[in-house]
Protein backbone atom coordinates (compact mmCIF):
# COMPACT_ATOMS: atom_id res chain seq x y z
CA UNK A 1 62.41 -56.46 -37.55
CA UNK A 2 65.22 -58.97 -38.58
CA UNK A 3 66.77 -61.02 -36.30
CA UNK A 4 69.93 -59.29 -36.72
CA UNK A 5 68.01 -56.32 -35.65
CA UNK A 6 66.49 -57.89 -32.96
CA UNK A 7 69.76 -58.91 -31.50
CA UNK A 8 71.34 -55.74 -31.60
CA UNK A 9 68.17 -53.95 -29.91
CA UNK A 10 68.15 -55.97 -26.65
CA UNK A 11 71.74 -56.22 -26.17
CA UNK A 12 72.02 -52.94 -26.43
CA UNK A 13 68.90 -52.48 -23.47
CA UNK A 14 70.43 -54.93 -21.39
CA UNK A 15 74.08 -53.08 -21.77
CA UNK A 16 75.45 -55.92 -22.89
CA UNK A 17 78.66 -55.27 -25.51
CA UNK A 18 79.16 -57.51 -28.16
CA UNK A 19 82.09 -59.17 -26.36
CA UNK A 20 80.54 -59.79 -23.57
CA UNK A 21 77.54 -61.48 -25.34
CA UNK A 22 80.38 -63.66 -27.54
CA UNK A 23 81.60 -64.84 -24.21
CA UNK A 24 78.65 -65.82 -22.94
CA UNK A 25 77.40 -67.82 -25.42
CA UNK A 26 80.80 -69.35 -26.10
CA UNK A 27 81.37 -68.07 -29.49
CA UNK A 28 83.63 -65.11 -30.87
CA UNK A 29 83.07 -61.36 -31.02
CA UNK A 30 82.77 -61.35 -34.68
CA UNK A 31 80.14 -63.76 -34.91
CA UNK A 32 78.25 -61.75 -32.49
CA UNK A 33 78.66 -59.03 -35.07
CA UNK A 34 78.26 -60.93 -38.04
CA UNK A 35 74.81 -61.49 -36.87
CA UNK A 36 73.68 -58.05 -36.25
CA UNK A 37 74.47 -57.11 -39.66
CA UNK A 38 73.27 -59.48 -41.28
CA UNK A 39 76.14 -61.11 -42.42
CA UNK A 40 75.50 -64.75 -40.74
CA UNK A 41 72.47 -66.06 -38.35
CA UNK A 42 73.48 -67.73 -35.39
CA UNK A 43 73.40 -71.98 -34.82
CA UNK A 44 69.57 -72.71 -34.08
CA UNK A 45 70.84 -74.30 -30.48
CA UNK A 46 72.21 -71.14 -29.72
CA UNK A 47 68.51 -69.07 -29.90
CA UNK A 48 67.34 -70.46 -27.09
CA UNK A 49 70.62 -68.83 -25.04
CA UNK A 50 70.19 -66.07 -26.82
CA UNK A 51 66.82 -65.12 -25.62
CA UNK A 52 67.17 -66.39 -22.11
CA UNK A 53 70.50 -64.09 -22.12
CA UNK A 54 68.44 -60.81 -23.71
CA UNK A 55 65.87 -61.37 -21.52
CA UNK A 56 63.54 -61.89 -24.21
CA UNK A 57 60.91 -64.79 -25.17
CA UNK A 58 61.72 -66.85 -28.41
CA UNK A 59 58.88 -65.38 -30.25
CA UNK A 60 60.55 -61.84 -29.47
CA UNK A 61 63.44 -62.71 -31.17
CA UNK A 62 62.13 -64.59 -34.15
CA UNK A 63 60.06 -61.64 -34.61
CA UNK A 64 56.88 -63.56 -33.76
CA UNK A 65 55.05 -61.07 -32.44
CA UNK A 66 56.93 -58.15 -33.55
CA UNK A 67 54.82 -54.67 -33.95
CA UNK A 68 55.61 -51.52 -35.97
CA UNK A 69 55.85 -48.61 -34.54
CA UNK A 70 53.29 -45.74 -35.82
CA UNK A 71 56.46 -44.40 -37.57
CA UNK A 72 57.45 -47.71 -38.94
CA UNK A 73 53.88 -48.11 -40.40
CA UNK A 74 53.60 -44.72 -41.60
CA UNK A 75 57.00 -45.28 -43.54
CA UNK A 76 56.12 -48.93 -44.90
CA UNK A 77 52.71 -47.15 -46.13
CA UNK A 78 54.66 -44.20 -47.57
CA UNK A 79 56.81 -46.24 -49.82
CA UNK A 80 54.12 -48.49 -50.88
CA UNK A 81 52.49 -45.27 -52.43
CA UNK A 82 55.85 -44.06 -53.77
CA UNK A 83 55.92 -47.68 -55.40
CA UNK A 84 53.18 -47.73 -56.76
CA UNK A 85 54.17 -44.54 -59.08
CA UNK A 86 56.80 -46.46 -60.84
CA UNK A 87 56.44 -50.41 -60.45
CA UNK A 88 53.57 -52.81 -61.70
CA UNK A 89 50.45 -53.65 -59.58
CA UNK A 90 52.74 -57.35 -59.73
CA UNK A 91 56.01 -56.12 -57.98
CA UNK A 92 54.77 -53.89 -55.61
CA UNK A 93 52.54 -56.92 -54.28
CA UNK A 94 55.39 -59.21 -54.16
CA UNK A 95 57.35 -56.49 -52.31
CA UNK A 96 54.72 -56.21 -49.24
CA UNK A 97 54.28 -60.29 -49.35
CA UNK A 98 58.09 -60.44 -48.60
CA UNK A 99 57.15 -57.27 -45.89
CA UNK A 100 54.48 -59.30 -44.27
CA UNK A 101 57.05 -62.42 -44.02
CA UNK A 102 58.76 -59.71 -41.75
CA UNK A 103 55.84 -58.93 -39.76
CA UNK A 104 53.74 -61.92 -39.97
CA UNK A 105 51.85 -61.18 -36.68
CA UNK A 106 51.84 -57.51 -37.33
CA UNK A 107 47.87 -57.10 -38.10
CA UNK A 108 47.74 -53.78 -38.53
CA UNK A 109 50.14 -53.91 -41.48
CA UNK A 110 48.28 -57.08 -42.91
CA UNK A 111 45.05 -55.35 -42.87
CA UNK A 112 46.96 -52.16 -44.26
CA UNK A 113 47.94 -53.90 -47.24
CA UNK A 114 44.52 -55.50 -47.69
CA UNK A 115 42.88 -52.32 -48.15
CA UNK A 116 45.71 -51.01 -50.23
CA UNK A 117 46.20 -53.73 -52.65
CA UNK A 118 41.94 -54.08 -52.80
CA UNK A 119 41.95 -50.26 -53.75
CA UNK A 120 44.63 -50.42 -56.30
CA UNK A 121 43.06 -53.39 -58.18
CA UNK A 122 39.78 -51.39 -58.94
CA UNK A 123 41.82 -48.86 -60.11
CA UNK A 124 44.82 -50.54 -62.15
CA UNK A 125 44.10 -52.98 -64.58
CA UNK A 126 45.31 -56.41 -63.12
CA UNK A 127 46.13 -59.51 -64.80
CA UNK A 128 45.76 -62.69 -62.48
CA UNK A 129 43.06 -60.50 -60.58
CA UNK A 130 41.40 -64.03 -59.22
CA UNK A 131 44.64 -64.53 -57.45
CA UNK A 132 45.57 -61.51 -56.14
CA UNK A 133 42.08 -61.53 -54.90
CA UNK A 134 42.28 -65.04 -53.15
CA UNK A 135 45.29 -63.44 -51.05
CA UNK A 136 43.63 -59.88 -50.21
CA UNK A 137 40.81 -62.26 -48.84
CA UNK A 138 42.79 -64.46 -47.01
CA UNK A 139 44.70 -61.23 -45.22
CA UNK A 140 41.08 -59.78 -44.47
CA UNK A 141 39.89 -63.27 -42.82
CA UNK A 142 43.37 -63.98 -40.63
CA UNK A 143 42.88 -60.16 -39.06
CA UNK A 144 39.03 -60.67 -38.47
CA UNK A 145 40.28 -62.87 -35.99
CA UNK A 146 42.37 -60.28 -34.26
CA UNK A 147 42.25 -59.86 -30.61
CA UNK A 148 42.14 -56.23 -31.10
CA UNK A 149 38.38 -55.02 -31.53
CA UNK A 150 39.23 -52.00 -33.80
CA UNK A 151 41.32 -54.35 -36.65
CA UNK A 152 37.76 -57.07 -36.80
CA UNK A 153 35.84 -53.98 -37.39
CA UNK A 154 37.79 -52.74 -39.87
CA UNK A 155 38.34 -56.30 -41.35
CA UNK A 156 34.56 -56.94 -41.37
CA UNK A 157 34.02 -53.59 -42.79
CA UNK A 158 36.53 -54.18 -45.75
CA UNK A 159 35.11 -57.49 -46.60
CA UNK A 160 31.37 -55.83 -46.47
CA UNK A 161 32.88 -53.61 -48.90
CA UNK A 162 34.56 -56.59 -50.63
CA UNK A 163 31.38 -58.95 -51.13
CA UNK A 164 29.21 -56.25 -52.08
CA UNK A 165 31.29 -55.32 -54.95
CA UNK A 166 30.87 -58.81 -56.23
CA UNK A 167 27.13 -58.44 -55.68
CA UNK A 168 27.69 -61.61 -53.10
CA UNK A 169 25.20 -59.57 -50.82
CA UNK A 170 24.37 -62.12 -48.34
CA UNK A 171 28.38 -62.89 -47.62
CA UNK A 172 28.02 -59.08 -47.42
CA UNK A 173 25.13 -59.65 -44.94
CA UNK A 174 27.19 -62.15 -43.20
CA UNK A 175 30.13 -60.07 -42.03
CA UNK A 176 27.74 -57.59 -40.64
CA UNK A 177 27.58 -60.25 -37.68
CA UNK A 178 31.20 -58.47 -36.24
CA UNK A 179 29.28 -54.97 -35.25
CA UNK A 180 27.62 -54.95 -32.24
CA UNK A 181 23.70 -54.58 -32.01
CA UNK A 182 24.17 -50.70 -31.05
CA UNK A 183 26.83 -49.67 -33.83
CA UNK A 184 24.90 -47.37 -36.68
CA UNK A 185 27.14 -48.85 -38.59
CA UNK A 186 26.11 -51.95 -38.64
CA UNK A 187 22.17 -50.83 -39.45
CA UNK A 188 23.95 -48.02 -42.52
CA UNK A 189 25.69 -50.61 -43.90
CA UNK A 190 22.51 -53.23 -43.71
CA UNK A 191 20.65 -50.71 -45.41
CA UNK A 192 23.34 -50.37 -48.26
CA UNK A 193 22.33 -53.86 -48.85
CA UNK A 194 18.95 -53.97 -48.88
CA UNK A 195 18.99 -50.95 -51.51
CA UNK A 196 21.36 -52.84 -53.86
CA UNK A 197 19.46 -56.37 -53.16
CA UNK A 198 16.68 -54.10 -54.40
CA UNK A 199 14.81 -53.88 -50.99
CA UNK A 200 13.31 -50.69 -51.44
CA UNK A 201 10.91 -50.35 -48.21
CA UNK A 202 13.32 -52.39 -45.89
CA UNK A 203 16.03 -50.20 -47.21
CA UNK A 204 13.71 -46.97 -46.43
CA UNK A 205 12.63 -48.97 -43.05
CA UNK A 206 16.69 -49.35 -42.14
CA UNK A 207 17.50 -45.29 -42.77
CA UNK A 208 14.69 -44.04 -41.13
CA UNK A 209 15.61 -45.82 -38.02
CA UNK A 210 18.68 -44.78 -38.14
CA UNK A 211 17.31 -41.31 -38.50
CA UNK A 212 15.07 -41.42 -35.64
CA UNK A 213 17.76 -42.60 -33.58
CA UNK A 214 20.18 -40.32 -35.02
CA UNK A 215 17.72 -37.60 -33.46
CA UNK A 216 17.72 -38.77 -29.57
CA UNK A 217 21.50 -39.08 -29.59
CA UNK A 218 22.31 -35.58 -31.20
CA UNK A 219 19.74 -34.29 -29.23
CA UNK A 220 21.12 -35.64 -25.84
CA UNK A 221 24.36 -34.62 -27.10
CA UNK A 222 23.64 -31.43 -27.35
CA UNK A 223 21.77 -30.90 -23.92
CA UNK A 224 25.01 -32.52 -22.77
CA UNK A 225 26.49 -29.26 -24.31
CA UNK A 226 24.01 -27.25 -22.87
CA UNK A 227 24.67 -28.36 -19.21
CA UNK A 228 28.32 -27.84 -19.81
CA UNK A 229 27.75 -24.13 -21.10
CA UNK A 230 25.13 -23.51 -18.10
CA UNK A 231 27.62 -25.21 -15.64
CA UNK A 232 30.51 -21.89 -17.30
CA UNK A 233 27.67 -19.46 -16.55
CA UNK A 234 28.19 -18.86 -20.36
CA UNK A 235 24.54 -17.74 -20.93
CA UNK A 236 25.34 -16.85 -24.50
CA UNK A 237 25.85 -20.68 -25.58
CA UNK A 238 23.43 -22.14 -23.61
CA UNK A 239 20.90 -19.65 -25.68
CA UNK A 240 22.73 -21.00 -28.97
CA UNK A 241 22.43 -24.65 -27.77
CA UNK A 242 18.29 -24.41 -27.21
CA UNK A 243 18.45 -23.01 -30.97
CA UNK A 244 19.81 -25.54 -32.16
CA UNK A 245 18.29 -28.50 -30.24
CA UNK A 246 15.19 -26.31 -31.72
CA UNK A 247 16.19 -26.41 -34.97
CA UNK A 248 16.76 -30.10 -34.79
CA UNK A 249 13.46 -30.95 -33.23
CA UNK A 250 12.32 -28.70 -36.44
CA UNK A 251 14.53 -30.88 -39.01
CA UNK A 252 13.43 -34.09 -37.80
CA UNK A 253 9.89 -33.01 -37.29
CA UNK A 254 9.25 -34.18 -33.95
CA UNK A 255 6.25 -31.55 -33.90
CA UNK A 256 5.97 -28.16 -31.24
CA UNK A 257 6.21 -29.77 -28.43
CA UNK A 258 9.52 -31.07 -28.76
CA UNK A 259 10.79 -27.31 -29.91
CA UNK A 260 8.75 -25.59 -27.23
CA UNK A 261 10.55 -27.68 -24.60
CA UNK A 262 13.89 -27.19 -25.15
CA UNK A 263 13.63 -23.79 -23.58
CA UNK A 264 11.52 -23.76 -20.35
CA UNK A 265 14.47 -25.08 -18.38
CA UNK A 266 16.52 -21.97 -19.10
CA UNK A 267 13.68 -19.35 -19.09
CA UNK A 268 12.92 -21.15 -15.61
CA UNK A 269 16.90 -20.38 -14.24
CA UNK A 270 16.43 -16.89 -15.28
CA UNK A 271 12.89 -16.51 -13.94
CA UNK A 272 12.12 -15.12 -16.67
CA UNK A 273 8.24 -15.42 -15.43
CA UNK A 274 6.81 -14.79 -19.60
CA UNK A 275 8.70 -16.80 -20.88
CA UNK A 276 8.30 -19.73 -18.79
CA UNK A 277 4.54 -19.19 -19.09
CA UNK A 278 4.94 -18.96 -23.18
CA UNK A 279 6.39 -21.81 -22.83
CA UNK A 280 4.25 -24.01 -20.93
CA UNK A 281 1.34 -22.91 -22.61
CA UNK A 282 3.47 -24.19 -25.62
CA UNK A 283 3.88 -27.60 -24.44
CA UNK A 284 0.49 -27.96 -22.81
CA UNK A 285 -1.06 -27.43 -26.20
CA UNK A 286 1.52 -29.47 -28.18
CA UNK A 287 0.43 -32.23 -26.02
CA UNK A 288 -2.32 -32.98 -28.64
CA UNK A 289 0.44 -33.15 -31.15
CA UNK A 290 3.16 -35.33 -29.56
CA UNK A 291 3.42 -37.97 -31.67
CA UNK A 292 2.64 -36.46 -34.75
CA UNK A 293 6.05 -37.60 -35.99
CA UNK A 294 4.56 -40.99 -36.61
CA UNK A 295 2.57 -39.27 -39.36
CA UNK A 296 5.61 -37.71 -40.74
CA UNK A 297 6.94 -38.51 -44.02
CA UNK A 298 10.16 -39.21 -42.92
CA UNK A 299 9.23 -42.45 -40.93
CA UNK A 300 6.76 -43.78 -43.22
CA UNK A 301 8.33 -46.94 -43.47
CA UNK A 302 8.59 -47.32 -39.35
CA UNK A 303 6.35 -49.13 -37.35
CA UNK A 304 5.80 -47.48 -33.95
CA UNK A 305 4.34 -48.77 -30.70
CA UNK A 306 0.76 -48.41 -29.78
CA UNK A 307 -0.17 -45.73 -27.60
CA UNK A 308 -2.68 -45.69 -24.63
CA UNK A 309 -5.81 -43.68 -25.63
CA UNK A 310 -5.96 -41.84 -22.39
CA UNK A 311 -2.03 -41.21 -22.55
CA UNK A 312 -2.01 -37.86 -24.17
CA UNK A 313 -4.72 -36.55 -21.29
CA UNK A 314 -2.52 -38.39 -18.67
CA UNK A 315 0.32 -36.45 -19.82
CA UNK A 316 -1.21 -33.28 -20.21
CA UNK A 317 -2.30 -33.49 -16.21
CA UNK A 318 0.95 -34.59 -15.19
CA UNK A 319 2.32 -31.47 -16.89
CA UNK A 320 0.39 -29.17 -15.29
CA UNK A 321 0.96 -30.54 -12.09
CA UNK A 322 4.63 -30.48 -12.18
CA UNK A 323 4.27 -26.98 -13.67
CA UNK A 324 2.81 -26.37 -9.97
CA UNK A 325 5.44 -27.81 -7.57
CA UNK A 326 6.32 -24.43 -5.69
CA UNK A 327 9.88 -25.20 -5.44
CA UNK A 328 10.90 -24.87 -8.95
CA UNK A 329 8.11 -22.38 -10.17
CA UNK A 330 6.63 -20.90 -7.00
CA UNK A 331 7.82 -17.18 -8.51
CA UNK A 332 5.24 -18.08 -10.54
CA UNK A 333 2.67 -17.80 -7.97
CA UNK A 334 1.00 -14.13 -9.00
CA UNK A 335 0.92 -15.49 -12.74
CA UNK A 336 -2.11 -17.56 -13.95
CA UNK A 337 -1.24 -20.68 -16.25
């Protein structure tokens, strides 16, 4: 926003007509209007007066820390697309570097332009490209120092992007550093890397955890689901739901334990007294098989923790006796396990 703009916007908040504001400041009407279009900028020893009158802080008015609004963006964006259709790759980037002179604390419409102009140069051909680069760079590092945790990512991401298009992988690497330990993004992206660096089995070792932890989340995700449909007495759902948590125990091959599982709660609600039997005897003898997901295919490349040799039996018993506690499955009581 200019500062002509700026003017205008907070006298008009404070109710304060252009008069008034001449008179205050010791200078005439037109002045006052001069300045809010445009025409003239007022004395610098007059901005201090001028913000301490609107009520506003000096970066305020000098546009400092100005923002867009979503609209604002959304229109700045717009024409730089509409641009683009009839003006050089040259113009158009001289345009938005004027723009961001504007704006020049406005991060969202720095990093905006990065990814714009970054796009546009793979596609166009570019003389100069070495500059043009130099800049999109620079606007990627200032806003991976915003205070806003969304714009780093998305700054970090870009210049993952960025180095790994230059086949600068371990700059690539480096940026990774922004995501937090528990973002899949971060481990996707490292895993990118590795497969371009040529990394076969670390690449392999990087998706495959990924996958395995893709697997808990989706499936606690959809017992989340499940609760929620059980909680609506929506019976029909909750049936779909154990399907599909079945179906994903199937995909991922977690092995028949996992699938039998899924069901007993339910089965147990309904007292449905076969079915909860099926079931158990399901699980009990899938015991043998839990971890027969380390033998899968699928996580060849992962190294899993060692396993007490008496765990399997230890489960099995602790099964059974929780299958006996006569408040949960004491309608069981005339059926034999």
């Amino acid at each position: 926003m200019t500062l002509g703009n700026v003017i205008r916007k907070y006298r008009k908040m404070r109710d304060i007509t252009q008069e008034e504001m001449a008179k205050r400041l010791g200078v005439t009407g037109a002045a006052v209007n001069k300045w809010e279009n445009e025409k003239s900028y007022p004395d610098i020893t007059l901005l201090a007066p001028i913000a301490r009158l609107l009520d506003i802080t000096l970066d305020t008015l000098l546009s400092f820390q100005e923002d867009l609004t979503d609209q604002e963006m959304n229109d700045i964006i717009c024409t730089v697309d509409e641009k683009f259709k009839t003006e050089s790759y040259e113009a158009v980037f001289q345009w938005a570097k004027k723009i961001l002179e504007q704006y020049p604390s406005c991060e969202q419409l720095m990093l905006n332009f990065a990814v714009i102009f970054d796009a546009q140069r793979l596609i166009q051909k570019v003389s100069k490209e070495a500059e043009y680069e130099e800049c999109i760079c620079a606007w990627y590092m200032r806003t991976l120092n915003s205070a806003d945790e969304s714009i780093r990512l998305r700054a970090a991401d870009s210049l993952v992007g960025f180095y790994m298009r230059k086949e600068e992988y371990e700059k690539a690497e480096k940026y990774l550093e922004y995501f937090s330990v528990q973002n899949p993004e971060k481990k996707q992206k490292q895993a990118q890397i590795y497969a371009e660096m040529g990394k076969t089995n670390e690449a392999y070792k990087a998706y495959e955890k990924l996958l395995f932890t893709d697997y808990q989340r989706i499936s606690m995700e959809l017992h989340g689901m499940y609760l929620l449909a059980m909680k609506d007495e929506d019976k029909s759902k909750a049936l779909k739901l154990i399907e599909k948590q079945k179906e994903l125990a199937r995909c991922f091959e977690m092995g028949p334990y996992y699938e039998a599982s899924y069901g007993l709660e339910f089965a147990t609600v309904e007292r449905d007294s076969e079915k909860v039997i099926d079931i158990m005897k399901e699980m009990l003898s899938g015991v043998d098989h839990i971890f027969d997901f380390k033998k899968s295919w699928l996580y060849e490349h992962m190294e899993f923790k060692e396993t007490r040799d008496d765990f399997v039996e230890e489960l099995r018993e602790n099964l059974k006796k929780c299958f006996r506690d006569e408040e949960t499955y004491g309608f069981l009581k005339d059926n034999q396990l």
